[in-house]
N, C-alpha and C. Protein backbone atom coordinates (compact mmCIF):
# COMPACT_ATOMS: atom_id res chain seq x y z
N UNK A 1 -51.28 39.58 -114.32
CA UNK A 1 -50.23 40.56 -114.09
C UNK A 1 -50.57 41.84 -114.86
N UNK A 2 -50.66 43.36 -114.23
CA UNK A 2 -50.84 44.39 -114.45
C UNK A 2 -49.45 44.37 -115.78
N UNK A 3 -50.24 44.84 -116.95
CA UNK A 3 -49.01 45.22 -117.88
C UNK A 3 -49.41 47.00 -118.57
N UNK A 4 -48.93 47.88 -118.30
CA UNK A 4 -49.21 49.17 -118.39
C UNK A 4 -49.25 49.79 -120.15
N UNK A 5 -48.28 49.06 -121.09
CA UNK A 5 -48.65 49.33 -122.09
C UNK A 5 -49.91 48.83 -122.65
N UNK A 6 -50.22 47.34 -122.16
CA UNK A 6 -51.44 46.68 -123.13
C UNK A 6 -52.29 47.36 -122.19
N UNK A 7 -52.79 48.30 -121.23
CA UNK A 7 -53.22 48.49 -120.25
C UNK A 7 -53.96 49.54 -121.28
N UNK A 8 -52.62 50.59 -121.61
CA UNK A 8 -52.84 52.27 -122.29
C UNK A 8 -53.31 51.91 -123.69
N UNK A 9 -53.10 50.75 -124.14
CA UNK A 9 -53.72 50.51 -125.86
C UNK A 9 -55.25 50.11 -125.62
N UNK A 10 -55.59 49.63 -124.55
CA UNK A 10 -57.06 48.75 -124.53
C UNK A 10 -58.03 50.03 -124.23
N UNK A 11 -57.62 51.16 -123.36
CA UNK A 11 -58.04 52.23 -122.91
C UNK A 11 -58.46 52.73 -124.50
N UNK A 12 -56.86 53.09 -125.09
CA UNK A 12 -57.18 53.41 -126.27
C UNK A 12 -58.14 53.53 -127.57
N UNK A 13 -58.09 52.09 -127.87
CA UNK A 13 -59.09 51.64 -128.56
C UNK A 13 -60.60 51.39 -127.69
N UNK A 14 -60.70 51.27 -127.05
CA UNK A 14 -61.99 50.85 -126.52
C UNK A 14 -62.69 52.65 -126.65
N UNK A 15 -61.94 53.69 -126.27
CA UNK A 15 -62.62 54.89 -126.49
C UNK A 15 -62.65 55.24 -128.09
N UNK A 16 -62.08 54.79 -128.94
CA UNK A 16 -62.05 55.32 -130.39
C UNK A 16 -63.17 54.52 -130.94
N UNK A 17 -63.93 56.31 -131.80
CA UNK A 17 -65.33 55.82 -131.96
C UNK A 17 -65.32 56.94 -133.53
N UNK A 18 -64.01 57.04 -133.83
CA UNK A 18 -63.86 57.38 -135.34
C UNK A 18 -64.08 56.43 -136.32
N UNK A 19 -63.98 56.52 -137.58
CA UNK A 19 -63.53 56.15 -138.57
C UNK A 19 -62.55 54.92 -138.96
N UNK A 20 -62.30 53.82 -139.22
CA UNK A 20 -61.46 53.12 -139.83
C UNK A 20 -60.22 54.08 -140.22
N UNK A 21 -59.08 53.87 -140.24
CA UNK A 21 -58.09 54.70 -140.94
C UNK A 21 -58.03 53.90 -142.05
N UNK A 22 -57.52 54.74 -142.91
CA UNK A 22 -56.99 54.36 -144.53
C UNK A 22 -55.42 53.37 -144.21
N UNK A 23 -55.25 52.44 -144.98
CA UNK A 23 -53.61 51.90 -144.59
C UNK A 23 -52.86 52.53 -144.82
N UNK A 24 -51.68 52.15 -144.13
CA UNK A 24 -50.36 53.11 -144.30
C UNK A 24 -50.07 53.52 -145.44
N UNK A 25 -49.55 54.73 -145.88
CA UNK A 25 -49.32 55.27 -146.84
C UNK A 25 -48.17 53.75 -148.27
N UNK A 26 -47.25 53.78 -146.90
CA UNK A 26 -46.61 52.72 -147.85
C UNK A 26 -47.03 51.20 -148.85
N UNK A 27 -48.39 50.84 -147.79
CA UNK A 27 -48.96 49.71 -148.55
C UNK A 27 -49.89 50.66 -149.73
N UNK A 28 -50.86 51.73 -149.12
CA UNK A 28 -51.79 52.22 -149.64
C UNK A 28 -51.31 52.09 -151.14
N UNK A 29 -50.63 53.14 -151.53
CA UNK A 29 -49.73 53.33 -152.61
C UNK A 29 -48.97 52.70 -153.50
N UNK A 30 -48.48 51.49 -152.74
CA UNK A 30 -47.82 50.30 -153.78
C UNK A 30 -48.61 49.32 -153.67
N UNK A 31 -49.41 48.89 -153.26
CA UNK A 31 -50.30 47.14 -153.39
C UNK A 31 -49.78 46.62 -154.47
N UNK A 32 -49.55 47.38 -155.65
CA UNK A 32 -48.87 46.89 -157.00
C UNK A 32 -47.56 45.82 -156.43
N UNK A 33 -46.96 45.73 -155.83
CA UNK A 33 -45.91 45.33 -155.39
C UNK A 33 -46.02 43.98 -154.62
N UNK A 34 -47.62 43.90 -154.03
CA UNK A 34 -48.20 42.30 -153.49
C UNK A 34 -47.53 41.52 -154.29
N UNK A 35 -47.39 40.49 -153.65
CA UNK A 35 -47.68 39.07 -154.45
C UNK A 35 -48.84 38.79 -154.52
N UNK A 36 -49.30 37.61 -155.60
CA UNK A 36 -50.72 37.47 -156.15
C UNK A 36 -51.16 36.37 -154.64
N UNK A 37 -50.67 35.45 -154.00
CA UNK A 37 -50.91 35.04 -152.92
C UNK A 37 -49.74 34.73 -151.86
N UNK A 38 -49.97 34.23 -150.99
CA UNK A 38 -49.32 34.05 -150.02
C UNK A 38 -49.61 34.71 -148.39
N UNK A 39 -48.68 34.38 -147.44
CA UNK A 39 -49.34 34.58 -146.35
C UNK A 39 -48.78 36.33 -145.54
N UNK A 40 -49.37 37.02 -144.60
CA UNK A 40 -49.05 38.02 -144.72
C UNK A 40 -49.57 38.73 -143.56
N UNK A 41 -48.44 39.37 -142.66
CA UNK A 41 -49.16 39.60 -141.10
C UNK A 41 -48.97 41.24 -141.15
N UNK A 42 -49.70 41.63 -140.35
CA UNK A 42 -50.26 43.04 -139.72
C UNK A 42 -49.35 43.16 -138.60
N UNK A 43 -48.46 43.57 -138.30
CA UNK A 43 -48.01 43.57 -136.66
C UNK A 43 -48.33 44.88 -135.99
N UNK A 44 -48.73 44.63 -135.18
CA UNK A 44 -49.26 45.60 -134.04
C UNK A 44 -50.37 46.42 -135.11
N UNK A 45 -51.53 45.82 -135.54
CA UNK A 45 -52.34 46.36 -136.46
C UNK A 45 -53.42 46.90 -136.21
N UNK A 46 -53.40 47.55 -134.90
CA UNK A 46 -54.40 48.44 -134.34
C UNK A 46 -55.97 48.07 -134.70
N UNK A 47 -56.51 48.65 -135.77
CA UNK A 47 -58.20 48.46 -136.11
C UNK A 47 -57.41 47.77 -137.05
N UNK A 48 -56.74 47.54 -138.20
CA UNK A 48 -56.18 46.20 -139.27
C UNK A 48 -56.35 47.29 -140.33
N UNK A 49 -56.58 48.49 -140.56
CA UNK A 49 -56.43 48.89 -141.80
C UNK A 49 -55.42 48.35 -142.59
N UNK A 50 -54.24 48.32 -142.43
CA UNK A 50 -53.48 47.45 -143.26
C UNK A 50 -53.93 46.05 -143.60
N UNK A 51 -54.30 44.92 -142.14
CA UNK A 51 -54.63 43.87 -142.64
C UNK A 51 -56.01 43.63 -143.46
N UNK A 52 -57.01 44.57 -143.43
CA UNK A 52 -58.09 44.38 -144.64
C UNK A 52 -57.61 44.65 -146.15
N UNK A 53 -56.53 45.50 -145.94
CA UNK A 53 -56.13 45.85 -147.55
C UNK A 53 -54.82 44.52 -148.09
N UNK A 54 -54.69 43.72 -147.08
CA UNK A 54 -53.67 42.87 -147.84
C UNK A 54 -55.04 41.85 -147.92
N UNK A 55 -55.86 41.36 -147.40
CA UNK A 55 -56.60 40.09 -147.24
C UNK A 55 -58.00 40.61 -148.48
N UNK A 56 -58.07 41.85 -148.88
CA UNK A 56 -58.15 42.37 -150.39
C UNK A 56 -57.87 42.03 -151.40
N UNK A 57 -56.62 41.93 -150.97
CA UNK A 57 -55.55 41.78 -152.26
C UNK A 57 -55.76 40.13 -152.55
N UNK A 58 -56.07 39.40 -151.58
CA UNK A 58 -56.17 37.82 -151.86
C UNK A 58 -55.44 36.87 -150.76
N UNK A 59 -54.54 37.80 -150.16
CA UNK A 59 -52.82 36.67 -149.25
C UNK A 59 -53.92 36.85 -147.90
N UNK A 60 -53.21 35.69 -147.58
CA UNK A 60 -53.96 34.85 -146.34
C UNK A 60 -53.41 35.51 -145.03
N UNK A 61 -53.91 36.38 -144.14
CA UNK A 61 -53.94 37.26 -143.73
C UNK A 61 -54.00 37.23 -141.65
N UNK A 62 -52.74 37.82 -141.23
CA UNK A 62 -52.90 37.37 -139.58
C UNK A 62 -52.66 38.81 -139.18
N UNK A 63 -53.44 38.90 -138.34
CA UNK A 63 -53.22 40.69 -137.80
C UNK A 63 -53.36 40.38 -135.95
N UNK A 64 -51.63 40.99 -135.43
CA UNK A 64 -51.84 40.81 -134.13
C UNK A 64 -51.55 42.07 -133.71
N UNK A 65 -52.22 42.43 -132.52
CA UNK A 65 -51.99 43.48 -131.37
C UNK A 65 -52.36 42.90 -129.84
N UNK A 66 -51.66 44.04 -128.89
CA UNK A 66 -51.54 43.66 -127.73
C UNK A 66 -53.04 44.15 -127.45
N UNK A 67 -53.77 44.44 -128.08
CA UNK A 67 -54.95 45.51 -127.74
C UNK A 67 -56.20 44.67 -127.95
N UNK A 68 -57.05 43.42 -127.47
CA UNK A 68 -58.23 42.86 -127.96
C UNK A 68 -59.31 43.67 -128.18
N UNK A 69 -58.87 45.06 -127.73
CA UNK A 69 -60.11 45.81 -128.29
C UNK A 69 -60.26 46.07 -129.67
N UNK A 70 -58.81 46.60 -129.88
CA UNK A 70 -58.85 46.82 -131.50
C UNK A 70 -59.31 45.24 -132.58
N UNK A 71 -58.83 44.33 -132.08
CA UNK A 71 -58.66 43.09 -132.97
C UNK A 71 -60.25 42.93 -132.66
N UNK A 72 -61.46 43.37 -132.12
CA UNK A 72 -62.46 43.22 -132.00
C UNK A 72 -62.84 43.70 -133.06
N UNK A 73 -62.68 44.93 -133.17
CA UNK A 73 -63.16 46.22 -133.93
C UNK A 73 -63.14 45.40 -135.58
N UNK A 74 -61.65 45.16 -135.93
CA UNK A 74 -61.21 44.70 -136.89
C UNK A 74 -62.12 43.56 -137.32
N UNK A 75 -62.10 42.70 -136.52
CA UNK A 75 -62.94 41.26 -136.52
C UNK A 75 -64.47 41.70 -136.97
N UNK A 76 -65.00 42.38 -136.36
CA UNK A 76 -66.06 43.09 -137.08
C UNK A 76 -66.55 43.52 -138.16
N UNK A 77 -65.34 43.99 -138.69
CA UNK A 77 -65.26 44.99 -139.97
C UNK A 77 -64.90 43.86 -141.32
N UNK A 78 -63.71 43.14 -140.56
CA UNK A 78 -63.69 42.11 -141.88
C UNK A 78 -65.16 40.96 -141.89
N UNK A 79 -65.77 40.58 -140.96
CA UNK A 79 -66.68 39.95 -140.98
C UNK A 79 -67.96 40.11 -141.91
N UNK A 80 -68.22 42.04 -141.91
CA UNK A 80 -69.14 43.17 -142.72
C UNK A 80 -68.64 42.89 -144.02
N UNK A 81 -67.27 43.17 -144.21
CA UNK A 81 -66.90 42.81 -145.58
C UNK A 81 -66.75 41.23 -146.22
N UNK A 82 -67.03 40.32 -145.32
CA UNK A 82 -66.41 38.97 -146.00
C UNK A 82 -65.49 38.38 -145.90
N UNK A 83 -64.54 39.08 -145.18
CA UNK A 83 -63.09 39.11 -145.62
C UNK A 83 -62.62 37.87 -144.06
N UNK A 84 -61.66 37.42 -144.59
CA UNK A 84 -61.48 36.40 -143.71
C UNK A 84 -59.39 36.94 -143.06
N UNK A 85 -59.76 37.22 -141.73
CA UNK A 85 -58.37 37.60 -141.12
C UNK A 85 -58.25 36.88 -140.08
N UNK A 86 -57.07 36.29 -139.29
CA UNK A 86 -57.10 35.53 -138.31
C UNK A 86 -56.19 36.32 -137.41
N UNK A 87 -57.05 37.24 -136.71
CA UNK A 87 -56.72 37.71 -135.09
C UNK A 87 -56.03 37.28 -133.91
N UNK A 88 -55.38 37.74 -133.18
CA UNK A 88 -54.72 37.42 -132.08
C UNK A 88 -54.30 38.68 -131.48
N UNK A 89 -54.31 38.69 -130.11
CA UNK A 89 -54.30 39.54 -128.93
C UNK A 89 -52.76 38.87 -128.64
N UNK A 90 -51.74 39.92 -129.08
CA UNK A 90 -50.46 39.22 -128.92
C UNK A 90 -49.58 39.97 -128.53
N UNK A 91 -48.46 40.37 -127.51
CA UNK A 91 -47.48 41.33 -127.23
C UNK A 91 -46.56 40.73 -127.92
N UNK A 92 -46.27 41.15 -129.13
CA UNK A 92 -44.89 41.01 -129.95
C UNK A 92 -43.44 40.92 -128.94
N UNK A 93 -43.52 41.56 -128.50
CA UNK A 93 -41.51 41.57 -128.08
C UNK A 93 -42.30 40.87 -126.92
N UNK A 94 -43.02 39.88 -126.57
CA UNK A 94 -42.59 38.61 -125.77
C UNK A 94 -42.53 37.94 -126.48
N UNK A 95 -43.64 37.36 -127.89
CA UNK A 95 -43.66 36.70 -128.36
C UNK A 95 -44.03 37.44 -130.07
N UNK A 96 -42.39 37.05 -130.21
CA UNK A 96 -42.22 37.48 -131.88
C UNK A 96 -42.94 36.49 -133.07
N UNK A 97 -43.00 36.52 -133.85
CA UNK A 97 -43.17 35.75 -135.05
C UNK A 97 -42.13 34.84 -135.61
N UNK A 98 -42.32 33.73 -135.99
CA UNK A 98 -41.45 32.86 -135.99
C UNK A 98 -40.74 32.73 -137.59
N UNK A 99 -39.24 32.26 -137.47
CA UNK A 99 -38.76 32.28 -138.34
C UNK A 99 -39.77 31.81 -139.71
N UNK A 100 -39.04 32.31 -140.85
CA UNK A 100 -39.43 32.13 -142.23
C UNK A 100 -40.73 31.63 -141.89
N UNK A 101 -41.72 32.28 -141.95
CA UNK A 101 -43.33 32.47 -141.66
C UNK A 101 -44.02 33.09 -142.38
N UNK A 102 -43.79 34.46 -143.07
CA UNK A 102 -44.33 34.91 -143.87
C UNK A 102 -43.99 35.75 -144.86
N UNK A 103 -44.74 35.84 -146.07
CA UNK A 103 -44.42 36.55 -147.47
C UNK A 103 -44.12 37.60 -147.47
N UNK A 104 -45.05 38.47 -146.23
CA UNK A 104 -45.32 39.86 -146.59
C UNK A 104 -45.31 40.37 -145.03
N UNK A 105 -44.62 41.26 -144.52
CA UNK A 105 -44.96 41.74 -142.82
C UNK A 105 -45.63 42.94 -143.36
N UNK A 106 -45.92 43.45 -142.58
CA UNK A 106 -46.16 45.22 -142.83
C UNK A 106 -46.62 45.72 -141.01
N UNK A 107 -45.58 46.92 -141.31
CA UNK A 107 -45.54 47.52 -139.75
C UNK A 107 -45.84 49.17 -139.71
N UNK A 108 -46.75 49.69 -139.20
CA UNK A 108 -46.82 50.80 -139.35
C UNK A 108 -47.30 51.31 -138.24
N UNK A 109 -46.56 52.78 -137.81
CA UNK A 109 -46.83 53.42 -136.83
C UNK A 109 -46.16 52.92 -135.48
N UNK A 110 -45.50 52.03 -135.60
CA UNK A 110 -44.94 50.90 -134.30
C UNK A 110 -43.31 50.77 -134.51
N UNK A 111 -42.47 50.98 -133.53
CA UNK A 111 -41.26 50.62 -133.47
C UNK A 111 -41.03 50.29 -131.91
N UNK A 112 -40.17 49.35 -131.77
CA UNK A 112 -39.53 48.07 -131.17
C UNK A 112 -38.39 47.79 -132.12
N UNK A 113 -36.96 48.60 -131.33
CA UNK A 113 -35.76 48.10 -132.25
C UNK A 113 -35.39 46.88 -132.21
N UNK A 114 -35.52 46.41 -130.42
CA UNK A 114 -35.33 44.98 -130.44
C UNK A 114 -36.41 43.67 -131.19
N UNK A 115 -36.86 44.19 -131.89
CA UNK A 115 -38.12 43.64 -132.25
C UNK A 115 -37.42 43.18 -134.34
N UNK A 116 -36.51 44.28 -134.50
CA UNK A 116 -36.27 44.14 -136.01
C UNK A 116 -35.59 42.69 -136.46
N UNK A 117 -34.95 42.11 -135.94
CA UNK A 117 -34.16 40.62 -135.95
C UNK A 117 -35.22 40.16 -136.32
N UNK A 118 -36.35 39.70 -135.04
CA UNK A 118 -37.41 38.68 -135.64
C UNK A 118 -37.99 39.25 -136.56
N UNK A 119 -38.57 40.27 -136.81
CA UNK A 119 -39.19 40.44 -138.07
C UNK A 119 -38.15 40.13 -139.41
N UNK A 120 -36.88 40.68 -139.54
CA UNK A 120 -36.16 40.12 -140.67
C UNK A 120 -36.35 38.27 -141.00
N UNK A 121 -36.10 37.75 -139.56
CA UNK A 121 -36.25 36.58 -139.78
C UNK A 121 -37.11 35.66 -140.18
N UNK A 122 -38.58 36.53 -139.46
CA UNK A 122 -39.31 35.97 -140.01
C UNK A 122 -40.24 36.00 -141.40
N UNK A 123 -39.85 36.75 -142.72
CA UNK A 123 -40.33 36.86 -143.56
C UNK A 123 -39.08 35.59 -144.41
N UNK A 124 -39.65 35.24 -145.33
CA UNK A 124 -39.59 33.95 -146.15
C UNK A 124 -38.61 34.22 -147.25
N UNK A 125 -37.53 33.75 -147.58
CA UNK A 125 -36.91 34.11 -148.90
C UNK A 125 -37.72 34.98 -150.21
N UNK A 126 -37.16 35.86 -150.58
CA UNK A 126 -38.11 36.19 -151.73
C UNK A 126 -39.27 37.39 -150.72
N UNK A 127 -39.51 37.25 -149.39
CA UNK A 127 -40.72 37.80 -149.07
C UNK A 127 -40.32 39.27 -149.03
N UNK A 128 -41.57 40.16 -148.54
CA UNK A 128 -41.57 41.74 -148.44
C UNK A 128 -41.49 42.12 -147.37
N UNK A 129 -41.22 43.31 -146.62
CA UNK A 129 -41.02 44.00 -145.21
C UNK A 129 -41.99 45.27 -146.09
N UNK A 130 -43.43 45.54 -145.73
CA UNK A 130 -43.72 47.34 -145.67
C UNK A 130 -43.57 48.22 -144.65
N UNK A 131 -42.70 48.71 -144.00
CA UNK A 131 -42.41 49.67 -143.09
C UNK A 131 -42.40 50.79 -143.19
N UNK A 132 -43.45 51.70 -142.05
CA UNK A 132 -43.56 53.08 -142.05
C UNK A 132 -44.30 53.68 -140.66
N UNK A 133 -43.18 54.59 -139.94
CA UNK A 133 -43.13 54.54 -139.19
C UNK A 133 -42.49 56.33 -138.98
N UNK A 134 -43.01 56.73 -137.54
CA UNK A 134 -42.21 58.33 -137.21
C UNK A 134 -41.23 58.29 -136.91
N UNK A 135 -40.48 60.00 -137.36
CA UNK A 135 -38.90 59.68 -137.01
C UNK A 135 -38.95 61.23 -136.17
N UNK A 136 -37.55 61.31 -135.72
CA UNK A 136 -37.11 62.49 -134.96
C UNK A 136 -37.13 63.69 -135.61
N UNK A 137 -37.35 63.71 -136.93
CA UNK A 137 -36.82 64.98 -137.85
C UNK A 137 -38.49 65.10 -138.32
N UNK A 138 -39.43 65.22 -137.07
CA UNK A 138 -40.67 65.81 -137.64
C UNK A 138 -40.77 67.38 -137.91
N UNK A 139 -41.74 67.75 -138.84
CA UNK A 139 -42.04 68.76 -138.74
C UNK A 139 -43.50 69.51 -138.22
N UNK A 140 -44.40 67.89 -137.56
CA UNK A 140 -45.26 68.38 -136.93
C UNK A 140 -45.13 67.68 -135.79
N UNK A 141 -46.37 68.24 -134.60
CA UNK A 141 -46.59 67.19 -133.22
C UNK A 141 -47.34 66.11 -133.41
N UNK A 142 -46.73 65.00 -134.19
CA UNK A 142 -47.66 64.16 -134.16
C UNK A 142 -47.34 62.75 -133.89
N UNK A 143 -47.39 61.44 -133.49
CA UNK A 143 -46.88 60.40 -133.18
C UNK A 143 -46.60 60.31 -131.60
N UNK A 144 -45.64 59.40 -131.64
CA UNK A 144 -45.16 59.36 -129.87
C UNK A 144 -43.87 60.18 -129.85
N UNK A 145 -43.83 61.26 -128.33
CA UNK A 145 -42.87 61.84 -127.89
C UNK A 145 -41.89 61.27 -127.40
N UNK A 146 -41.90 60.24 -126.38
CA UNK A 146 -40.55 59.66 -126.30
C UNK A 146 -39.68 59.40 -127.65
N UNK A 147 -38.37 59.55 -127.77
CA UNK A 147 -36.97 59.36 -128.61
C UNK A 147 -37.19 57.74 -128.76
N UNK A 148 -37.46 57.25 -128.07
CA UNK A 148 -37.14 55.98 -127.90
C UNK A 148 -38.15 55.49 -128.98
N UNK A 149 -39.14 55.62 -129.66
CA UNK A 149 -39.54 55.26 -130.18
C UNK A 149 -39.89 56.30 -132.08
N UNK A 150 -39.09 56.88 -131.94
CA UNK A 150 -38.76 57.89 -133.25
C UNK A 150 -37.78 57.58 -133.95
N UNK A 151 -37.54 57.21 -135.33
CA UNK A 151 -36.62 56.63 -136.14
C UNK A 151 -35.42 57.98 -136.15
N UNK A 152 -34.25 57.49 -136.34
CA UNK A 152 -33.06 58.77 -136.47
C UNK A 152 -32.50 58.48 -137.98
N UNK A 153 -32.09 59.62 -138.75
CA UNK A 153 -32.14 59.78 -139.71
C UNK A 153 -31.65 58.25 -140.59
N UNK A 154 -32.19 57.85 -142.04
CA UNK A 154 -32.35 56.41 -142.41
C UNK A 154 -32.11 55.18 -141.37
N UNK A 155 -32.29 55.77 -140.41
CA UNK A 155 -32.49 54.38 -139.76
C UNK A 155 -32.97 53.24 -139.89
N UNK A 156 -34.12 53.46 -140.78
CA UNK A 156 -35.63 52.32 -141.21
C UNK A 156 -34.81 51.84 -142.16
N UNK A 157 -33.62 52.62 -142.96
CA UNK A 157 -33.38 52.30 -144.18
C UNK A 157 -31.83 51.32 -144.00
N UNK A 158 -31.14 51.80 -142.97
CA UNK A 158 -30.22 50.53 -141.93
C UNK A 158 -30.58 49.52 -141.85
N UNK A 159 -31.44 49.04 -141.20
CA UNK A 159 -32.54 47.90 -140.79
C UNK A 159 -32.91 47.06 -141.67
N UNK A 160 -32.65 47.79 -143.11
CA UNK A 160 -32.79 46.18 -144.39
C UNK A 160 -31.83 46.86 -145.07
N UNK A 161 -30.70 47.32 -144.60
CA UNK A 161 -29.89 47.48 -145.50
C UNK A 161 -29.18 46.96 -146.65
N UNK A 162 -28.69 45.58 -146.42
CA UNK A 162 -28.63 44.18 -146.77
C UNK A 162 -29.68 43.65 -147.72
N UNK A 163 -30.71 44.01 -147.78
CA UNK A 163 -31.90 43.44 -148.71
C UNK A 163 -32.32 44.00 -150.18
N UNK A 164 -32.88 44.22 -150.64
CA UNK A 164 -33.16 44.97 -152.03
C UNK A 164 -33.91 46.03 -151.78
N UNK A 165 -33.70 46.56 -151.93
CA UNK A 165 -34.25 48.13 -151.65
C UNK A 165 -35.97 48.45 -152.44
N UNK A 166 -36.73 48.10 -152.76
CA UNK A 166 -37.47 48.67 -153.58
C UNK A 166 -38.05 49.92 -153.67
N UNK A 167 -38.09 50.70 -152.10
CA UNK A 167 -39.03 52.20 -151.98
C UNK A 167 -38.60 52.77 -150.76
N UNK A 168 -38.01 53.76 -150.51
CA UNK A 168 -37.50 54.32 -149.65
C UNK A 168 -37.58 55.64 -149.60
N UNK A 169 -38.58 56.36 -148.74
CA UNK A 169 -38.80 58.10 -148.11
C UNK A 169 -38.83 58.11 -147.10
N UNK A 170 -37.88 59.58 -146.79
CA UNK A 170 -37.66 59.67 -145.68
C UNK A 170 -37.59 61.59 -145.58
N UNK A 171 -38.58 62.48 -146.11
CA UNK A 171 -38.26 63.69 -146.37
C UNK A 171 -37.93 64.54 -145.05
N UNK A 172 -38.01 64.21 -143.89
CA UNK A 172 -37.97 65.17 -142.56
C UNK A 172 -38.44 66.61 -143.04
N UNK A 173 -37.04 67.43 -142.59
CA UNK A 173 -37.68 68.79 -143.06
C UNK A 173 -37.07 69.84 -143.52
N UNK A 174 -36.40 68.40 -145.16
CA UNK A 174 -35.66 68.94 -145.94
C UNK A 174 -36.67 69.92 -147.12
N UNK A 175 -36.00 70.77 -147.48
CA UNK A 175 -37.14 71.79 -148.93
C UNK A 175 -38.57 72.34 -148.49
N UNK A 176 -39.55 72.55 -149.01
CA UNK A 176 -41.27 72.98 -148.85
C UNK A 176 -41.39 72.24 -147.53
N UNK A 177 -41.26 72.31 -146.65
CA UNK A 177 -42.37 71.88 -145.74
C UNK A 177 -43.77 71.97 -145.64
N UNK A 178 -44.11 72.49 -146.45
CA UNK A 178 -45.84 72.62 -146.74
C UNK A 178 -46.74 71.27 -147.62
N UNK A 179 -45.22 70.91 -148.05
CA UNK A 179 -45.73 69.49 -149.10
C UNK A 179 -44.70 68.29 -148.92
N UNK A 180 -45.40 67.58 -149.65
CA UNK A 180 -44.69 65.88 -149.28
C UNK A 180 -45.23 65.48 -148.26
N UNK A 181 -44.77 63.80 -148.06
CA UNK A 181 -44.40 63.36 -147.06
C UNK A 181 -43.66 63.23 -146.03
N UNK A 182 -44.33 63.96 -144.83
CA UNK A 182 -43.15 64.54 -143.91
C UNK A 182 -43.70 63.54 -142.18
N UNK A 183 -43.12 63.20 -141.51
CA UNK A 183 -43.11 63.21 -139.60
C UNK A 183 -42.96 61.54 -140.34
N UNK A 184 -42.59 60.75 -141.00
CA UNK A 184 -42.92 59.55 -140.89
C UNK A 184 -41.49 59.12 -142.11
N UNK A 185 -41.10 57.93 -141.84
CA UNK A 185 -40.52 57.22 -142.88
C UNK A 185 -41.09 56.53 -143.75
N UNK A 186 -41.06 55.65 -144.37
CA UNK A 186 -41.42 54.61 -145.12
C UNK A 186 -40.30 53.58 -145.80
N UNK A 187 -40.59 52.57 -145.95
CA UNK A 187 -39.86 51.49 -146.91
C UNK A 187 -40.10 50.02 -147.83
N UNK A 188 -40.05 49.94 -148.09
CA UNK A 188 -40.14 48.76 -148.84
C UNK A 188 -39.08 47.71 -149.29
N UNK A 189 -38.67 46.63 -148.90
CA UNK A 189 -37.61 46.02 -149.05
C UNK A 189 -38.04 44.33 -149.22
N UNK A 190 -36.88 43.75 -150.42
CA UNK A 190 -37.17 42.34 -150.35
C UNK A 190 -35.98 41.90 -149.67
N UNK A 191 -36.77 40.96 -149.44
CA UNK A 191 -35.61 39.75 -148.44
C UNK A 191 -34.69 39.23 -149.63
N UNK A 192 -33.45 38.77 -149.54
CA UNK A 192 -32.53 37.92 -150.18
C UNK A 192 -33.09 36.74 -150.37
C-alpha cells in the first residue's frame, strides 16, 4: 500500500549526503540528566543523532523511523563507532510504543499530538521525556509549514504538565531576536 508520508521521508533521506547532525539541543546540553543505565528510544530518529548520543552515554538504545533509509545510514554509523542500537523501520501513530517500556524517550523535530498519550505511557515510573520540537511563534523559515504540526504557545509544556518539570524553553520572539534559542521549544520532564 502506497503510504505518501513514509514515501516523502525515504525520498528524503536517501538524497541527504550531508553531515550527521549534532543531537537535539535539549539532549545535547543536559546528558548530565541521563541515567547511568537503562533503556531508551529515539522516536522518529531520522540519521539517530540523538540515538548515538544516548547509546554513548551507556542506556540500551532503540531508534525507530518510518524512513529505512535513514535507520540504514544510522546502522552504519553506529556500527563505525561500536556502538550497538537496535533499529526498526516503524510508523509510530500505527504502531506506538508500548506501555511502561522505557527510561528515557527523546523526540525531536517530530510532532503527532495524537501520538503524546502513548509516549507519556510509555516511559517507566521515575523515567525521562526529552522533547524539542518547532512552534508557531518562529522567528525564522525553518521546520514544517503546515500549523498542524507547529507547537502553540507552551504547548510542549501542557503535555507533561502533571510531571516534574526539570527544563523548559520556549523563547519565540520575545526580547533580542538575534540571540537565544528561538523557532523551536524544548523540555525536559520526569514521569511521576
Amino acid at each position: 500500500m502506497n503510504n505518501p508520508i513514509k514515501d516523502k521521508w525515504e525520498k528524503h533521506y536517501n538524497s541527504c549526503t550531508n553531515d550527521l547532525p549534532l543531537p537535539a539541543a535539549v539532549l545535547l546540553h543536559k546528558q548530565h540528566l541521563l541515567p547511568a543505565h537503562g533503556t531508551a528510544l529515539d522516536l522518529a530518529c531520522g540519521h539517530g543523532a540523538n540515538a548515538l548520543c544516548l547509546a554513548a552515554h551507556g542506556l540500551t538504545v532503540f531508534a525507530w523511523d518510518i524512513a529505512a533509509a535513514a535507520l540504514t545510514r544510522l546502522a552504519q554509523t553506529a556500527k563505525e563507532r561500536a556502538i550497538s542500537i537496535k533499529t526498526e523501520a516503524r510508523d509510530v501513530t500505527q504502531y506506538p510504543p508500548a506501555p511502561d517500556t522505557f527510561d528515557v524517550i527523546v523526540v525531536s523535530r517530530f510532532l503527532e499530538r495524537d501520538l503524546i498519550e502513548s509516549i507519556r505511557h510509555a516511559i517507566k515510573s521515575n523515567g525521562l521525556i526529552f522533547y524539542q520540537t518547532f512552534i508557531k511563534d518562529k522567528v525564522a523559515d525553518t521546520g514544517p509549514r503546515n500549523p498542524n504540526y507547529l507547537l502553540g504557545k507552551n504547548e510542549l509544556l501542557q503535555f507533561f504538565s502533571d510531571w516534574n518539570i526539570i527544563y523548559y524553553c520556549e523563547e519565540g520572539t520575545t526580547g533580542n531576536l538575534e540571540q537565544g534559542f528561538r523557532n523551536q521549544a524544548m523540555i525536559i520532564a520526569q514521569k511521576p
